[in-house]
N, C-alpha and C. Protein backbone atom coordinates (compact mmCIF):
# COMPACT_ATOMS: atom_id res chain seq x y z
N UNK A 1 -18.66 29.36 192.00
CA UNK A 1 -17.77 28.97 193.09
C UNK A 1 -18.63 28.38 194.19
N UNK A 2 -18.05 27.27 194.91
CA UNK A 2 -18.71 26.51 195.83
C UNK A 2 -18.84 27.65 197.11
N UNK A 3 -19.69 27.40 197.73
CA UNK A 3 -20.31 28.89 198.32
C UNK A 3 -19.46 28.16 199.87
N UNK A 4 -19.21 26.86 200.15
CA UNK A 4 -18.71 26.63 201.43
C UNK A 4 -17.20 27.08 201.47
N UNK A 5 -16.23 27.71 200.18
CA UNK A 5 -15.50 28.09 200.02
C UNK A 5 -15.46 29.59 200.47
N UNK A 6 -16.45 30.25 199.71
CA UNK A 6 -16.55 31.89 200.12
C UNK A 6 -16.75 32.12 201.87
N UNK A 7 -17.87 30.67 202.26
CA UNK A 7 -17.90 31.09 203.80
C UNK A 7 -16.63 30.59 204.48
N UNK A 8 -15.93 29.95 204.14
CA UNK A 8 -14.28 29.52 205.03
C UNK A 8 -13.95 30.63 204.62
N UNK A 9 -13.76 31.62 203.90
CA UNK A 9 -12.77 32.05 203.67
C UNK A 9 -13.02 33.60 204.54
N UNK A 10 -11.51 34.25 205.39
CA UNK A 10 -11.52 34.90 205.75
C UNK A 10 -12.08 36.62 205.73
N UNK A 11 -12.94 37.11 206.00
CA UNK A 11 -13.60 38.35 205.86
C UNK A 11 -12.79 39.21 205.11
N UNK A 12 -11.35 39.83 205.54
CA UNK A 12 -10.70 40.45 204.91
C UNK A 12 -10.42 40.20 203.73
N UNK A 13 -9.89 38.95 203.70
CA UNK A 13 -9.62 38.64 202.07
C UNK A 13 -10.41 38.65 201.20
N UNK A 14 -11.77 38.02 201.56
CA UNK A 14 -12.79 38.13 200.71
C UNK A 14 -12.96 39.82 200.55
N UNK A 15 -13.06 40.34 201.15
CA UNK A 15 -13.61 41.85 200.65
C UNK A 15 -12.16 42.33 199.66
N UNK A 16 -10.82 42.05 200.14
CA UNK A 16 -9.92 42.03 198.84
C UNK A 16 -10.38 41.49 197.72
N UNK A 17 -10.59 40.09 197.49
CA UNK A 17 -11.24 40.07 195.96
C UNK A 17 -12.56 40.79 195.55
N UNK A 18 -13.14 41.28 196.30
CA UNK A 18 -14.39 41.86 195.97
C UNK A 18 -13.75 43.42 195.19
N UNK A 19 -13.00 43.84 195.93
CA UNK A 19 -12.00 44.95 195.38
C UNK A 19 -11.39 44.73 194.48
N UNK A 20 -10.56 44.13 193.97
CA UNK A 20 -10.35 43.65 192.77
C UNK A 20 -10.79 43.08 191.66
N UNK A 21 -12.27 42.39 191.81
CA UNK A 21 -13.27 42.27 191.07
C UNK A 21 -14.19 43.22 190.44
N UNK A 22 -14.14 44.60 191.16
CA UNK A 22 -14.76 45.78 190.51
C UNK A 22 -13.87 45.82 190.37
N UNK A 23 -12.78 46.43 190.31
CA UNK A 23 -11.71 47.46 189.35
C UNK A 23 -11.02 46.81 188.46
N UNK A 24 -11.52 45.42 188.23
CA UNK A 24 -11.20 44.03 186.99
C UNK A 24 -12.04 44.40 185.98
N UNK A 25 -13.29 44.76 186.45
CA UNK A 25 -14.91 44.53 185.95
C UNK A 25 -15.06 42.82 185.96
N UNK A 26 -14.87 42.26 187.13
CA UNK A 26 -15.04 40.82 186.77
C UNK A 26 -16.06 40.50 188.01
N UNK A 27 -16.85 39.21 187.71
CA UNK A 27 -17.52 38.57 188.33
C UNK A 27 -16.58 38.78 189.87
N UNK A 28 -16.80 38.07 191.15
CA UNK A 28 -16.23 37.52 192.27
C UNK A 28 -15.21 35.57 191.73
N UNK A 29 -16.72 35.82 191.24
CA UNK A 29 -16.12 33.88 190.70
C UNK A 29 -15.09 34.27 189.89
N UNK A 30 -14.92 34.93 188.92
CA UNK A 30 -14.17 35.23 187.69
C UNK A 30 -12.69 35.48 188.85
N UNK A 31 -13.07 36.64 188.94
CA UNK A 31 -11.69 37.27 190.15
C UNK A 31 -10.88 35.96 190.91
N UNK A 32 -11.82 35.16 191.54
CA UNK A 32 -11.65 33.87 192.40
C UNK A 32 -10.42 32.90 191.66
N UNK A 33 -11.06 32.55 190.60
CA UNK A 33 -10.49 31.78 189.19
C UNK A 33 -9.01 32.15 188.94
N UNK A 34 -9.02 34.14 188.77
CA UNK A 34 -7.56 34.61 188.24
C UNK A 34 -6.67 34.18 188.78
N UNK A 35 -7.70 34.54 189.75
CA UNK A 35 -6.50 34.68 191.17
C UNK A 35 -6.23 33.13 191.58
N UNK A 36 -7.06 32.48 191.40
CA UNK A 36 -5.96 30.89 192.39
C UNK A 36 -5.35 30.54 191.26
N UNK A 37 -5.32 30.94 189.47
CA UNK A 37 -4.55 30.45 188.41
C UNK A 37 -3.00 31.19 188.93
N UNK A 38 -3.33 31.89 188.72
CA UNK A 38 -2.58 33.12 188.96
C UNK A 38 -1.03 32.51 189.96
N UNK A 39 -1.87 32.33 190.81
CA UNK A 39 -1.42 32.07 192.86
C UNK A 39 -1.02 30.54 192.06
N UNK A 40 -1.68 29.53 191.55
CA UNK A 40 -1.20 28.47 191.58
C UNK A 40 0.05 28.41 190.65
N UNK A 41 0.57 28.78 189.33
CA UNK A 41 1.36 29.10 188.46
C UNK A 41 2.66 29.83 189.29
N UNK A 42 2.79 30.77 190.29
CA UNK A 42 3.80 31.42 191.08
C UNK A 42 4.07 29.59 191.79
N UNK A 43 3.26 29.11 192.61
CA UNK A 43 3.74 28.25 193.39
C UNK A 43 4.51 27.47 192.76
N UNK A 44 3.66 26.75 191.42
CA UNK A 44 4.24 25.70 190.91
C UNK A 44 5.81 25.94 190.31
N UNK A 45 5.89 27.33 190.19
CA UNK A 45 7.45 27.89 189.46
C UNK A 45 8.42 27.72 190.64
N UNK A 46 7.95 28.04 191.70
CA UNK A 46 9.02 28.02 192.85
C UNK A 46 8.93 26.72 193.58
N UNK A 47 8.22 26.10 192.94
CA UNK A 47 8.73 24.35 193.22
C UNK A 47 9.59 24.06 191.92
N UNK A 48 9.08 24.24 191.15
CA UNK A 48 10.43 23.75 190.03
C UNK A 48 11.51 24.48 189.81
N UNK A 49 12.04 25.45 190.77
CA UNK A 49 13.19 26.15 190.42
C UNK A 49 14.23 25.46 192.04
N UNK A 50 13.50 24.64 192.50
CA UNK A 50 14.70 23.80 193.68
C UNK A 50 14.94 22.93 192.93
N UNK A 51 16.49 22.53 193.06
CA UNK A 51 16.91 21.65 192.58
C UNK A 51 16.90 20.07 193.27
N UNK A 52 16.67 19.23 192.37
CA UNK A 52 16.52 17.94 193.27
C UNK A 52 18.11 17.48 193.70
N UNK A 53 18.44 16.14 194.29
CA UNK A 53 19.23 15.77 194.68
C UNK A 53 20.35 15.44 193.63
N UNK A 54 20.29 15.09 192.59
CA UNK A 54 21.18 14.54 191.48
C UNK A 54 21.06 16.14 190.78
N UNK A 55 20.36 16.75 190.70
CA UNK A 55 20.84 17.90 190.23
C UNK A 55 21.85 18.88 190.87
N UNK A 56 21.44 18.84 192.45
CA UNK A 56 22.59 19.63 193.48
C UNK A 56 23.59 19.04 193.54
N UNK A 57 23.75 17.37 193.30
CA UNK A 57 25.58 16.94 193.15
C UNK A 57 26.05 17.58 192.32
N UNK A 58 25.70 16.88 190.60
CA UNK A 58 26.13 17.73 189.33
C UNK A 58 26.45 19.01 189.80
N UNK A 59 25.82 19.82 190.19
CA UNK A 59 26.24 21.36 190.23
C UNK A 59 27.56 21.97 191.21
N UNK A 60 27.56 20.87 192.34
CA UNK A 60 28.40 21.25 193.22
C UNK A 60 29.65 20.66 192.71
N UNK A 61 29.48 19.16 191.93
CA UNK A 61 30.88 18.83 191.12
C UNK A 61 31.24 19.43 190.20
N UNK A 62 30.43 20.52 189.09
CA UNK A 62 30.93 21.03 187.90
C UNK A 62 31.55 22.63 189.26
N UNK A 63 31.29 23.06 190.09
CA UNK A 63 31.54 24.33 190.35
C UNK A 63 33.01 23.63 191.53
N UNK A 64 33.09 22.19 191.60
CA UNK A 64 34.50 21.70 192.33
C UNK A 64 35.35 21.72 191.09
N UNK A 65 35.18 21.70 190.17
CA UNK A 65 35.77 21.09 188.95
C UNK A 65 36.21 22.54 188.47
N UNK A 66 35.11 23.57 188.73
CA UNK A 66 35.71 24.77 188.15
C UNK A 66 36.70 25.29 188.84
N UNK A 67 37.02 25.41 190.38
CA UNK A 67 37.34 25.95 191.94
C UNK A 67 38.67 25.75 190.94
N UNK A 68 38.94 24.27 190.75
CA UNK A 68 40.41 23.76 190.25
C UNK A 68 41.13 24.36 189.14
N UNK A 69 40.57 25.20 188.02
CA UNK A 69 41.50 26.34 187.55
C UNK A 69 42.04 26.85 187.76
N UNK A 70 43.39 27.07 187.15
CA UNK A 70 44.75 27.48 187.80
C UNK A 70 44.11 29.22 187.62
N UNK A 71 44.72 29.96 188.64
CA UNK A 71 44.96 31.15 188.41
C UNK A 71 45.32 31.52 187.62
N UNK A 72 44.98 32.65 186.82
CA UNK A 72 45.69 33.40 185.62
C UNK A 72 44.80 34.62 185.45
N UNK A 73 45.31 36.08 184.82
CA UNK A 73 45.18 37.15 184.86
C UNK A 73 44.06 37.40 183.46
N UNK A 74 43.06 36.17 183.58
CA UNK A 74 42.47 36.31 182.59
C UNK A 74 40.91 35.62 182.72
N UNK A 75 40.62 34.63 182.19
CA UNK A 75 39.28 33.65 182.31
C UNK A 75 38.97 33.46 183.67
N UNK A 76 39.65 32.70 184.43
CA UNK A 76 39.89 32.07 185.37
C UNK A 76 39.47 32.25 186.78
N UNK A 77 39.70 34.08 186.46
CA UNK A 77 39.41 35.15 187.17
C UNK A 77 38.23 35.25 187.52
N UNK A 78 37.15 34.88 186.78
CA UNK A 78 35.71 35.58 187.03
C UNK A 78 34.89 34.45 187.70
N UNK A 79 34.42 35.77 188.22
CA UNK A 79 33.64 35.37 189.68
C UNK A 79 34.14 34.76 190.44
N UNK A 80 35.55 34.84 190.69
CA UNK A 80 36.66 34.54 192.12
C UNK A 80 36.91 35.95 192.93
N UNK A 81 36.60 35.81 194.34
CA UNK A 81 37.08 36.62 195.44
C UNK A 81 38.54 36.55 195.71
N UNK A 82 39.19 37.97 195.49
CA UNK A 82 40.45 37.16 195.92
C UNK A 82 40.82 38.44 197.27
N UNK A 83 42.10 38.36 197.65
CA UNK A 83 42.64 40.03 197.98
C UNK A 83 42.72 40.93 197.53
N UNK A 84 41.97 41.83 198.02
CA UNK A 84 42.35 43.27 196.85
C UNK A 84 43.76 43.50 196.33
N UNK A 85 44.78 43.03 197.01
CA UNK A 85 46.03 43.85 196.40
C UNK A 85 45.99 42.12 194.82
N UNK A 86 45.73 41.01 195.06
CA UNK A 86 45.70 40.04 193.97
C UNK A 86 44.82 40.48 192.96
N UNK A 87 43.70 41.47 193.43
CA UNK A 87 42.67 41.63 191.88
C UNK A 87 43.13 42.99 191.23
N UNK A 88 44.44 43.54 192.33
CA UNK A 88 44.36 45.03 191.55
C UNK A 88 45.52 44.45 190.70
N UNK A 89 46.36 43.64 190.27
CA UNK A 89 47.09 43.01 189.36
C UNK A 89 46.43 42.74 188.42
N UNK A 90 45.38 41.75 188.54
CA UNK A 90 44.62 41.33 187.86
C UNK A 90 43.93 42.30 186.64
N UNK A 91 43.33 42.76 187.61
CA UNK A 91 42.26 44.04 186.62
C UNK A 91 43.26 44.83 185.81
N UNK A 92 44.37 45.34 186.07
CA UNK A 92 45.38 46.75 185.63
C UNK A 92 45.68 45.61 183.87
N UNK A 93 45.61 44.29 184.41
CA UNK A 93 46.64 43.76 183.05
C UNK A 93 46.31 43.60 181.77
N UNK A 94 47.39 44.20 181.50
CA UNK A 94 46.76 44.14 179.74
C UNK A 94 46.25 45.65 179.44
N UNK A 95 46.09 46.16 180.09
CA UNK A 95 45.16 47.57 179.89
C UNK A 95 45.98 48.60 179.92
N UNK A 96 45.51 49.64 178.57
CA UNK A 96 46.80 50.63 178.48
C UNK A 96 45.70 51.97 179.26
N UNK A 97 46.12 53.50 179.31
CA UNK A 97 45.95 54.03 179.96
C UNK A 97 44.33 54.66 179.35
N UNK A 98 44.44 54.54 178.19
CA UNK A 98 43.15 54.97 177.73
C UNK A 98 41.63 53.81 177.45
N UNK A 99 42.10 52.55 177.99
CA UNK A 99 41.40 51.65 178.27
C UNK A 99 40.20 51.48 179.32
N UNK A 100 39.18 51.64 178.46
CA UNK A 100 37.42 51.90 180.14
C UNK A 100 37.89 50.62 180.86
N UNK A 101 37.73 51.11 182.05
CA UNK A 101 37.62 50.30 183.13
C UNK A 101 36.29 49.89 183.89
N UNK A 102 36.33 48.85 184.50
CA UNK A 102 34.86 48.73 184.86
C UNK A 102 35.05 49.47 186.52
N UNK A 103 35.84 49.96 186.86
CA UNK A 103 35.96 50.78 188.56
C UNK A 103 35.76 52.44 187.37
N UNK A 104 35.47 52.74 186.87
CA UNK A 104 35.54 54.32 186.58
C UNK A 104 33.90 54.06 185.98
N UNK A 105 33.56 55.29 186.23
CA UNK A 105 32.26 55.81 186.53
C UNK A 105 32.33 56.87 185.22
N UNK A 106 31.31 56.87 183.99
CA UNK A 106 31.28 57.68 183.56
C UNK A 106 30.33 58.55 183.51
């Protein structure tokens, strides 16, 4: 490792990888290495999990497109907020008395 790196780099942290480099059994350089693979692989995931611009239309038109399903005591239902007294219709239907419910706790 380029040594003008170890001297920028902040006292504390450095003595963190030094800590983690014994209880690795690894070099400092080695530790150095894991760790910015490591650190760089997290970053690069949480850049590719935003969506770009043509991806956020698509998504907001397929979830306008879904909004527009008619109500019904069945499909249609899920993952819609409604009034409690509209979902306690909902949920009861179809269901006889010995039927698990997802509100009962076993």
């Amino acid at each position: 490792m380029n040594e003008t790196v170890l001297l920028d780099m902040d006292a504390v942290l450095l003595e963190r990888i030094r800590r983690l480099a014994g209880a690795k059994g690894w070099s400092q350089q080695e530790a150095i290495m894991h760790l910015l693979e490591h650190g760089l692989f997290a970053c690069e995931v949480e850049v590719a999990a935003r969506l770009d611009d043509t991806d956020a239309v698509a998504l907001q038109e397929a979830i306008a497109a879904l909004e527009q399903i008619d109500n019904d005591p069945g499909f249609s239902l899920i993952g819609r907020v409604g009034t409690p007294d509209a979902g306690a219709t909902a949920e009861g239907a179809g269901r006889t008395d010995d039927a698990p419910s997802a509100d009962r706790h076993y």
